[in-house]
Protein backbone atom coordinates (compact mmCIF):
# COMPACT_ATOMS: atom_id res chain seq x y z
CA UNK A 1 0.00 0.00 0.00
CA UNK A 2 1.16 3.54 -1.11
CA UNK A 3 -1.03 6.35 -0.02
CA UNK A 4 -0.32 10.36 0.35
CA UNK A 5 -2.41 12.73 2.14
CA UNK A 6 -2.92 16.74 2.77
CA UNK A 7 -4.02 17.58 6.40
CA UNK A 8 -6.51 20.35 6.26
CA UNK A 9 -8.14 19.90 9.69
CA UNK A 10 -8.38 23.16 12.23
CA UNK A 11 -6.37 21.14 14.89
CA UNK A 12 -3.17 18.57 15.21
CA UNK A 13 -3.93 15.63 15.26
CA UNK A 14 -2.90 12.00 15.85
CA UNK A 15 -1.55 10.52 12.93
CA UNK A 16 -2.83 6.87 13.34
CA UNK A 17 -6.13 8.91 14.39
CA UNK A 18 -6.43 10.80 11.53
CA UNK A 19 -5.55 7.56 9.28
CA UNK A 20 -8.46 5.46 10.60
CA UNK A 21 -10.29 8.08 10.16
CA UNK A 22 -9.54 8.83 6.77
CA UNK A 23 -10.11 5.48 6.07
CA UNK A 24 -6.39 4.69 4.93
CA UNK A 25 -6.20 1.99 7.91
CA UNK A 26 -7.10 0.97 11.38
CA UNK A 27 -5.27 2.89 14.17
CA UNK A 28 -3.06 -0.33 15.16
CA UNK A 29 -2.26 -0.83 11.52
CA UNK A 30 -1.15 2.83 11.31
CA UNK A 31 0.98 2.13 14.55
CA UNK A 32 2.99 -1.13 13.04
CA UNK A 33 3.49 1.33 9.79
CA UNK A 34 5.29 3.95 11.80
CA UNK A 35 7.26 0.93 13.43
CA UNK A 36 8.45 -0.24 10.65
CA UNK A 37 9.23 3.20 9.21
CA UNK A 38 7.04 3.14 6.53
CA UNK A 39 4.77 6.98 7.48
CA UNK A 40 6.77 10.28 6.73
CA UNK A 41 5.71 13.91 6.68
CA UNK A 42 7.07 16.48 5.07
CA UNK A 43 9.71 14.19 4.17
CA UNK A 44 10.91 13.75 7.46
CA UNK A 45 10.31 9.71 9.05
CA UNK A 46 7.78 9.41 11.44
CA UNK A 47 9.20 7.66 14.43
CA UNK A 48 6.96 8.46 17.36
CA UNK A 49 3.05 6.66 17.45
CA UNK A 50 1.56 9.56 19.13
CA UNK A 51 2.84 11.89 16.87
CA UNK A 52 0.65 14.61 15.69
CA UNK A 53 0.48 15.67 11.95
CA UNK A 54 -0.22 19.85 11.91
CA UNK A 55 -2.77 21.80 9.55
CA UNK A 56 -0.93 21.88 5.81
CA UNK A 57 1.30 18.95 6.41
CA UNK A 58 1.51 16.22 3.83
CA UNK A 59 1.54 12.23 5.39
CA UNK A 60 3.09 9.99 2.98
CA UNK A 61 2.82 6.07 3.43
CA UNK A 62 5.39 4.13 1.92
CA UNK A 63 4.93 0.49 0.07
CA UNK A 64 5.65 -2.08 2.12
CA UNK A 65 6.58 -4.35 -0.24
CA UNK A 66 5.14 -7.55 1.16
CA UNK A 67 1.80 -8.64 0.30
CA UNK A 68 -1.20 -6.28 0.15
CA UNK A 69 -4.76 -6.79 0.87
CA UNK A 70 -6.45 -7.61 -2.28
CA UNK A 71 -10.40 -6.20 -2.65
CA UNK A 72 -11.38 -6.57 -6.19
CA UNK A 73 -14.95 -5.21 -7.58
CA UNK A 74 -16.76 -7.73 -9.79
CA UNK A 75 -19.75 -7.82 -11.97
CA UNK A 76 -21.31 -11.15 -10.71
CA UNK A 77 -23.54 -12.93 -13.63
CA UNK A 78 -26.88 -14.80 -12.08
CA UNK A 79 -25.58 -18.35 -12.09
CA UNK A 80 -22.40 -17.95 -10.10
CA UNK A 81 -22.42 -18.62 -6.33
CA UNK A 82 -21.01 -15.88 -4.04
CA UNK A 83 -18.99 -18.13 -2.24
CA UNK A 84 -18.58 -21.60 -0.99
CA UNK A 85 -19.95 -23.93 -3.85
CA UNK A 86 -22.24 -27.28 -3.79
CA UNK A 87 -20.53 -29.62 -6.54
CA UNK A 88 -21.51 -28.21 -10.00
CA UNK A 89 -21.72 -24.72 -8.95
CA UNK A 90 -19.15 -21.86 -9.93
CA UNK A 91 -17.87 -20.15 -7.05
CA UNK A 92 -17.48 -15.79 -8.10
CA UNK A 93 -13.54 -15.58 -7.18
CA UNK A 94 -13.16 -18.39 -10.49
CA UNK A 95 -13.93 -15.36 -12.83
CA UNK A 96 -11.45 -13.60 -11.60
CA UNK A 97 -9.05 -14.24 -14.66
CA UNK A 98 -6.25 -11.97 -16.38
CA UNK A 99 -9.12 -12.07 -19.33
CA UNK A 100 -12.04 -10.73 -17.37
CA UNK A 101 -9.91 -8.40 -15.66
CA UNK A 102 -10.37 -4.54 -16.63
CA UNK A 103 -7.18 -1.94 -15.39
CA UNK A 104 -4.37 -3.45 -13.84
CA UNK A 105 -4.19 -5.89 -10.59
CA UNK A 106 -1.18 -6.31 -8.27
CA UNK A 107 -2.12 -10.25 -8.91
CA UNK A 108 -4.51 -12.68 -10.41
CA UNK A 109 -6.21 -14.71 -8.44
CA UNK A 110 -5.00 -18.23 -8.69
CA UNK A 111 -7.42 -21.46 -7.56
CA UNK A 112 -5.57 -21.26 -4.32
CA UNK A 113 -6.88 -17.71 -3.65
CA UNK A 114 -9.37 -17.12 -0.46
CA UNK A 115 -11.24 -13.85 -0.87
CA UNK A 116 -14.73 -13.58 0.90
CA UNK A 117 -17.69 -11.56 -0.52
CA UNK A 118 -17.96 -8.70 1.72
CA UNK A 119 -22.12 -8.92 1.24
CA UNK A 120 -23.44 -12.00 -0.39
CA UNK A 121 -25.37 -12.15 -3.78
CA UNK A 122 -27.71 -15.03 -4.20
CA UNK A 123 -26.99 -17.47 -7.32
CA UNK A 124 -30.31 -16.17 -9.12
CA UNK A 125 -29.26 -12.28 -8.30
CA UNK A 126 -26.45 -9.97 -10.52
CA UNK A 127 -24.55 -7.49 -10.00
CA UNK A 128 -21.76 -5.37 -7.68
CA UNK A 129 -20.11 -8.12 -5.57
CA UNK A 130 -17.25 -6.79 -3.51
CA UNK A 131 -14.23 -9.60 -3.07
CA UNK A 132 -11.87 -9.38 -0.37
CA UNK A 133 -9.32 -10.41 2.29
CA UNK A 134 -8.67 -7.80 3.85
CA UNK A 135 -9.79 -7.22 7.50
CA UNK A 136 -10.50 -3.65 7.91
CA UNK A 137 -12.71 -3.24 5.14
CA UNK A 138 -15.03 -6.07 5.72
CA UNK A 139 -15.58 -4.82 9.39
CA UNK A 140 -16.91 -1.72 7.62
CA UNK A 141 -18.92 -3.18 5.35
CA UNK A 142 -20.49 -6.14 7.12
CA UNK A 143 -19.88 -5.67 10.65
CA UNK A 144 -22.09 -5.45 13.39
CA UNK A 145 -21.91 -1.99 13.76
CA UNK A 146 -21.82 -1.28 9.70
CA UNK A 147 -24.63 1.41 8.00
CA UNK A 148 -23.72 1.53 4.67
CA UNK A 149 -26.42 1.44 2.42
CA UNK A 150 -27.30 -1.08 -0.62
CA UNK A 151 -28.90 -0.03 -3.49
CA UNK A 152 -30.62 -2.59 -6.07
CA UNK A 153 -32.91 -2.38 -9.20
CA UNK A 154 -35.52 -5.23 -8.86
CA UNK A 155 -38.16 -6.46 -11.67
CA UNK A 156 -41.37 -8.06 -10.32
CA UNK A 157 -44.13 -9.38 -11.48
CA UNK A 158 -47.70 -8.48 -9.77
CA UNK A 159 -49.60 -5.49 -9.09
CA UNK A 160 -47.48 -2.73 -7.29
CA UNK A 161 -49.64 -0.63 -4.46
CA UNK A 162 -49.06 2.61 -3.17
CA UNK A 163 -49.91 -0.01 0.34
CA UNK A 164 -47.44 -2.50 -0.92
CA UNK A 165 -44.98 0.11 -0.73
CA UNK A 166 -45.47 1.24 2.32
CA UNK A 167 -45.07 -2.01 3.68
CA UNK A 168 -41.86 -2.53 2.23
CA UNK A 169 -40.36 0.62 3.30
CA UNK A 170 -42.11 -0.73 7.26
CA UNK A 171 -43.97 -2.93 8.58
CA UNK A 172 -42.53 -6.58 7.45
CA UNK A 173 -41.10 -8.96 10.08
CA UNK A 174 -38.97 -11.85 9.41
CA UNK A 175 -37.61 -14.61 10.80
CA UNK A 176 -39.97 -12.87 13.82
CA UNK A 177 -37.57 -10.34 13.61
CA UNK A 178 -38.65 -6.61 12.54
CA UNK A 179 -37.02 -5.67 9.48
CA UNK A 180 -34.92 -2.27 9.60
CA UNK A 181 -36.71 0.53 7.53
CA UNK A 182 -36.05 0.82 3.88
CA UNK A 183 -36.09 2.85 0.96
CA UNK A 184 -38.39 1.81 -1.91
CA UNK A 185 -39.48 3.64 -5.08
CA UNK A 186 -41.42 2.51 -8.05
CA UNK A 187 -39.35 3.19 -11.37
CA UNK A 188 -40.43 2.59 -14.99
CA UNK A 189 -43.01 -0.96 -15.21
CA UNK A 190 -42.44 -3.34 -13.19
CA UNK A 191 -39.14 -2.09 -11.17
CA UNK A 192 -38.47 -1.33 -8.07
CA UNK A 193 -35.79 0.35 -6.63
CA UNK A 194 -34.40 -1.06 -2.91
CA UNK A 195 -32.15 0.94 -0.84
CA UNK A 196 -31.50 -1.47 2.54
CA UNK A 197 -28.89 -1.11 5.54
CA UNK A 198 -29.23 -4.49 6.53
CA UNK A 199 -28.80 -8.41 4.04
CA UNK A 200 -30.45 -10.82 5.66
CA UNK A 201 -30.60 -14.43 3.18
CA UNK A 202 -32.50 -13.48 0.14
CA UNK A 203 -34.01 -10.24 1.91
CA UNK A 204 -35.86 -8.82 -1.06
CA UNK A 205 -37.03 -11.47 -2.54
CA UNK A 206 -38.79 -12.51 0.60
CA UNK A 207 -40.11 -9.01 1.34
CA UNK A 208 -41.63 -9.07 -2.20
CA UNK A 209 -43.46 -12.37 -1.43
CA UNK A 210 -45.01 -11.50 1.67
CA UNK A 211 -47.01 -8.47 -0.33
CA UNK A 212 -47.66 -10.31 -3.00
CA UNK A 213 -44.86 -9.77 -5.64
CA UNK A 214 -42.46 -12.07 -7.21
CA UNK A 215 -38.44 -11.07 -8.16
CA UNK A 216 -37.47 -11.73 -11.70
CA UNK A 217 -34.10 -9.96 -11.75
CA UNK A 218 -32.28 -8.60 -9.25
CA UNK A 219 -28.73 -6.16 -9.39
CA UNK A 220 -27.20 -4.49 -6.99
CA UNK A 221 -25.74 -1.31 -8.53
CA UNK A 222 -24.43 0.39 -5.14
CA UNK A 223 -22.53 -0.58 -1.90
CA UNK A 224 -22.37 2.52 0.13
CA UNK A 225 -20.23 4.95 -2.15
CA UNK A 226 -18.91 2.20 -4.42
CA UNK A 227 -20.96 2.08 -7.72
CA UNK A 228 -21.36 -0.72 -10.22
CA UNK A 229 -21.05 1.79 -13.02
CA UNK A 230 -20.70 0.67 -16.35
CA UNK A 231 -18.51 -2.68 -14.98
CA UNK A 232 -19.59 -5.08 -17.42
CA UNK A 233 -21.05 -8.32 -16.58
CA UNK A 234 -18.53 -10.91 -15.39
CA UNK A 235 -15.71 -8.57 -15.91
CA UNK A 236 -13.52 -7.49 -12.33
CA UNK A 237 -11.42 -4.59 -11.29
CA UNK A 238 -9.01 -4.05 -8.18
CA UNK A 239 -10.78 -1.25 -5.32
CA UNK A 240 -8.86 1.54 -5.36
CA UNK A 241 -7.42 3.09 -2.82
CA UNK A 242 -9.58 5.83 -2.45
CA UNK A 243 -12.89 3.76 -3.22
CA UNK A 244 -11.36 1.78 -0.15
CA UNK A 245 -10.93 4.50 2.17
CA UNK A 246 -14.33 5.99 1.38
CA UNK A 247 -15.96 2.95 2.29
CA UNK A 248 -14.00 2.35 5.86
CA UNK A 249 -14.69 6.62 6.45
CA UNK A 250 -18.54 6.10 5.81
């Protein structure tokens, strides 16, 4: 990892503070950087962990030259299993190849490589599936105490209500758990548009059937600030560095 940054708080501040909350890394990663002598500013080594970056100074992190956290974006086709296959199924990290791959990548994935999806797609669902093995992020995205939103276009088939609405936004329970409020909007015929902060197992599918709806196609175009875009289907890209540090910030 290689990363430089302009402070422009009001106030010094810790710079293992300031990365976290930038997003760069977590505090005790920042701390094992300055260790090892990999955090300057101005130039100048940073050799103390409570040291305080001022307003105007520029923190440069140096590459560590041993193996980076890979999080790679991908385009997930319907058919392909987010993780952990049945025989016969394709799991998403096998389309990971030098051919599907768009920009450059530290690596390509061999069939040795363990990335999780950091928020599962179902096999019969497309769309923005976010790869990864690296700690930090996946905290931010799926832990416990994670908010980020996920945004999905959704084709049904049935007759949409102003009521069935409603009760999608509030008011379903599942699991005999209440389900956290969402945001739903009626687009152009038959699609819906699903903005959730929570993933239980084939969420919107289920919410559709208890009003009365049925899901023909389902892609999520949104994780928090990272956007699908115009990623085509089954093609991958590496998470940039600032796409990564947006997400952990958020």
């Amino acid at each position: 990892m290689a990363w430089t940054g302009r402070y422009d708080e009001a106030e010094p501040q810790r710079v293992n503070r300031w990365l976290g909350q930038s997003g760069v890394c977590s505090r005790r990663e920042a701390e094992g950087f300055i260790e090892r002598g990999l955090i300057s500013i101005d130039g100048e080594t940073v050799t103390d962990t409570g040291r305080k970056i001022l307003p105007g100074q520029t923190l440069t992190l140096a590459d560590s030259g041993g193996p980076a956290a890979l999080s790679v974006v991908l385009h997930k086709p319907m058919g392909i299993v987010s993780a952990q296959p049945e025989p016969g199924q394709t799991p998403a990290v096998r389309l990971l190849t030098k051919a599907a791959l768009v920009g450059d990548s530290p690596s390509i994935p061999d069939r040795d490589t363990r990335l999780a999806p950091l928020g599962r797609l179902d096999m019969d669902s497309r769309g923005l599936l976010l790869l990864s093995d690296d700690g930090v992020l996946a905290k931010a995205i799926i832990g416990p105490e994670s908010d980020l939103e996920k945004e999905y276009l959704v084709r049904v088939t049935g007759k949409i209500t102003p009521e069935k609405i409603a009760r999608l936004c509030h008011g379903l329970s599942m699991d005999g758990r209440q389900l956290k409020p969402a945001k739903v909007s009626v687009g152009e015929g038959q699609q819906l548009r699903f903005i959730l902060k929570e993933g239980r197992n084939r969420q919107i599918r289920r919410m559709c059937e208890l009003v009365g709806l049925h899901v023909m196609d389902l892609v999520r175009i949104r994780i928090g600030s990272l956007e699908l875009g115009d990623l085509a289907e089954g093609k991958w890209r590496v998470l940039s560095i600032v796409e990564r540090a947006a997400l952990i910030a958020a």
